[in-house]
Protein backbone atom coordinates (compact mmCIF):
# COMPACT_ATOMS: atom_id res chain seq x y z
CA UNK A 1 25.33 18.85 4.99
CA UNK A 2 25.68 15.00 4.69
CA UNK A 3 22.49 14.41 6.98
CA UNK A 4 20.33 16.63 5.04
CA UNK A 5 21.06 14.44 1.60
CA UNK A 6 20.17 11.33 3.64
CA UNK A 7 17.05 12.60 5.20
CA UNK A 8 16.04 13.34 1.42
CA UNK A 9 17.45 10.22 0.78
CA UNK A 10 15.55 8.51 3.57
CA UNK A 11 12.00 10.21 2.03
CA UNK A 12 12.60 9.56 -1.48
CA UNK A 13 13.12 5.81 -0.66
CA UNK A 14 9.68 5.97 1.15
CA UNK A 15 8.21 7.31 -1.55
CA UNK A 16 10.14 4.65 -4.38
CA UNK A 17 8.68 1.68 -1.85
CA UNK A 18 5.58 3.49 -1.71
CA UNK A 19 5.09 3.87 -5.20
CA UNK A 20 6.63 0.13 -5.58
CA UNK A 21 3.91 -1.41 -3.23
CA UNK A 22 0.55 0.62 -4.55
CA UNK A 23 1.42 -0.26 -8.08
CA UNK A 24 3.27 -4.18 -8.34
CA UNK A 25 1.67 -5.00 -4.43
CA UNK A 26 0.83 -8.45 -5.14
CA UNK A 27 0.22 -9.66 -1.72
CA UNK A 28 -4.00 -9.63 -0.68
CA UNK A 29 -3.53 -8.36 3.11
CA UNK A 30 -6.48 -5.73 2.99
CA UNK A 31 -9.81 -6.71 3.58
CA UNK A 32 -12.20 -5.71 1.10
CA UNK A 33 -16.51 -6.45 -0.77
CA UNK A 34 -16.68 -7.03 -3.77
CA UNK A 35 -20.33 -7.65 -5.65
CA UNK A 36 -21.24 -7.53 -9.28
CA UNK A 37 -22.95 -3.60 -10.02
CA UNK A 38 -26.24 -4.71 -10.12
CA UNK A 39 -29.82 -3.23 -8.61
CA UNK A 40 -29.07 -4.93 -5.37
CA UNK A 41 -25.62 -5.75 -4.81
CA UNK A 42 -24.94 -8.68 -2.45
CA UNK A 43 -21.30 -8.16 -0.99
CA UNK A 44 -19.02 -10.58 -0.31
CA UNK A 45 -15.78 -10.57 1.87
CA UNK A 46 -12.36 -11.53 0.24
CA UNK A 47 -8.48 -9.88 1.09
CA UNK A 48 -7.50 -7.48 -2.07
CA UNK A 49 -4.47 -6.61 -3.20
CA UNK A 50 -2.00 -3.79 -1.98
CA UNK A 51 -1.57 -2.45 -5.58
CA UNK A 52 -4.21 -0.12 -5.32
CA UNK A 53 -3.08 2.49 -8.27
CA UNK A 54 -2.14 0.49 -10.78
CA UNK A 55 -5.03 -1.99 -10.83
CA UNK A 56 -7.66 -1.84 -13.33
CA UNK A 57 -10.87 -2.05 -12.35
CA UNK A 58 -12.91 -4.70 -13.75
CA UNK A 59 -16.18 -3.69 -15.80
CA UNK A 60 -19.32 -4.50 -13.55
CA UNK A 61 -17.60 -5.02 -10.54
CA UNK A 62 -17.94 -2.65 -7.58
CA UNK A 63 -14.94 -3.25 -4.57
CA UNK A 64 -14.78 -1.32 -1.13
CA UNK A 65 -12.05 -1.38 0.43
CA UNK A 66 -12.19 -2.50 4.36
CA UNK A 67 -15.69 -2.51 3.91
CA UNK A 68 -16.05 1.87 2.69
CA UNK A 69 -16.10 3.38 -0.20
CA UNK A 70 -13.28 5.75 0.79
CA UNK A 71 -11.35 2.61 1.55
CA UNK A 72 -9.08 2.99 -1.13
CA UNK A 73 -7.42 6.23 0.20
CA UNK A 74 -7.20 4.04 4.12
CA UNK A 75 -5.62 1.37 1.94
CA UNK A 76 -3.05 4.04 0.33
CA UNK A 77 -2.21 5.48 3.88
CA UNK A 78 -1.32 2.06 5.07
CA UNK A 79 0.86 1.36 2.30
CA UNK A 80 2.71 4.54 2.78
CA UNK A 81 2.94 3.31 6.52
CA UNK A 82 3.99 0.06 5.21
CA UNK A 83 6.38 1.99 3.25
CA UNK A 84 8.02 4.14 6.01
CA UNK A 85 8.05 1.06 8.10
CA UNK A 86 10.16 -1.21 5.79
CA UNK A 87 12.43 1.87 4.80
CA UNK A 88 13.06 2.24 8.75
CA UNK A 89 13.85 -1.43 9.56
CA UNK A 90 16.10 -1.77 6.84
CA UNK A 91 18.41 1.64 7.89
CA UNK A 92 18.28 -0.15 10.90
CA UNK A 93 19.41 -3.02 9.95
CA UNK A 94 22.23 -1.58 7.84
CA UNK A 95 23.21 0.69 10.81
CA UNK A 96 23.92 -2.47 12.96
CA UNK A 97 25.65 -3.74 10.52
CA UNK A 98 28.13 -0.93 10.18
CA UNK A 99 28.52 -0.72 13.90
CA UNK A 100 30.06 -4.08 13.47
């Protein structure tokens, strides 16, 4: 019974640093163009932020993530694999440390 709370546990704390990371992400790791939403939009490359749902977008302002209009929702995938990877190294870390 006690590994099926942790597994939930385990999920839920993807999900908190998930949640965490798309919404207070303050680091600018994903490539993305930007241009002002005009007749003919000249893009430029910059690295936007990982806070993907809770950032307002700016009025005249058109950005594409990785270079695609879908981008956002490859953005939000690789936070959630961001996520899972940072819950997994730090059970692993804290399972070395017990075995000490």
């Amino acid at each position: 019974m006690r590994k099926k709370k942790f597994k939930w546990g385990k999920y839920g704390l993807i999900g908190l640093v998930f949640v965490l990371i798309s919404y207070l992400g303050k680091i600018a790791i994903y490539p993305c163009k930007s241009s002002p939403v005009i007749a003919v939009p000249k893009y430029t490359w910059k690295l936007c932020n990982m806070d993907i749902l809770g950032r307002l977008n700016w009025v005249g302002v058109s950005e594409k993530y990785l270079g695609f209009y879908q981008g956002k929702w490859i953005a939000l995938l690789l936070n959630l694999v961001i996520a899972y990877l940072i819950v997994y190294l730090l059970i692993y870390i804290h399972k070395k440390k017990v075995k000490k």
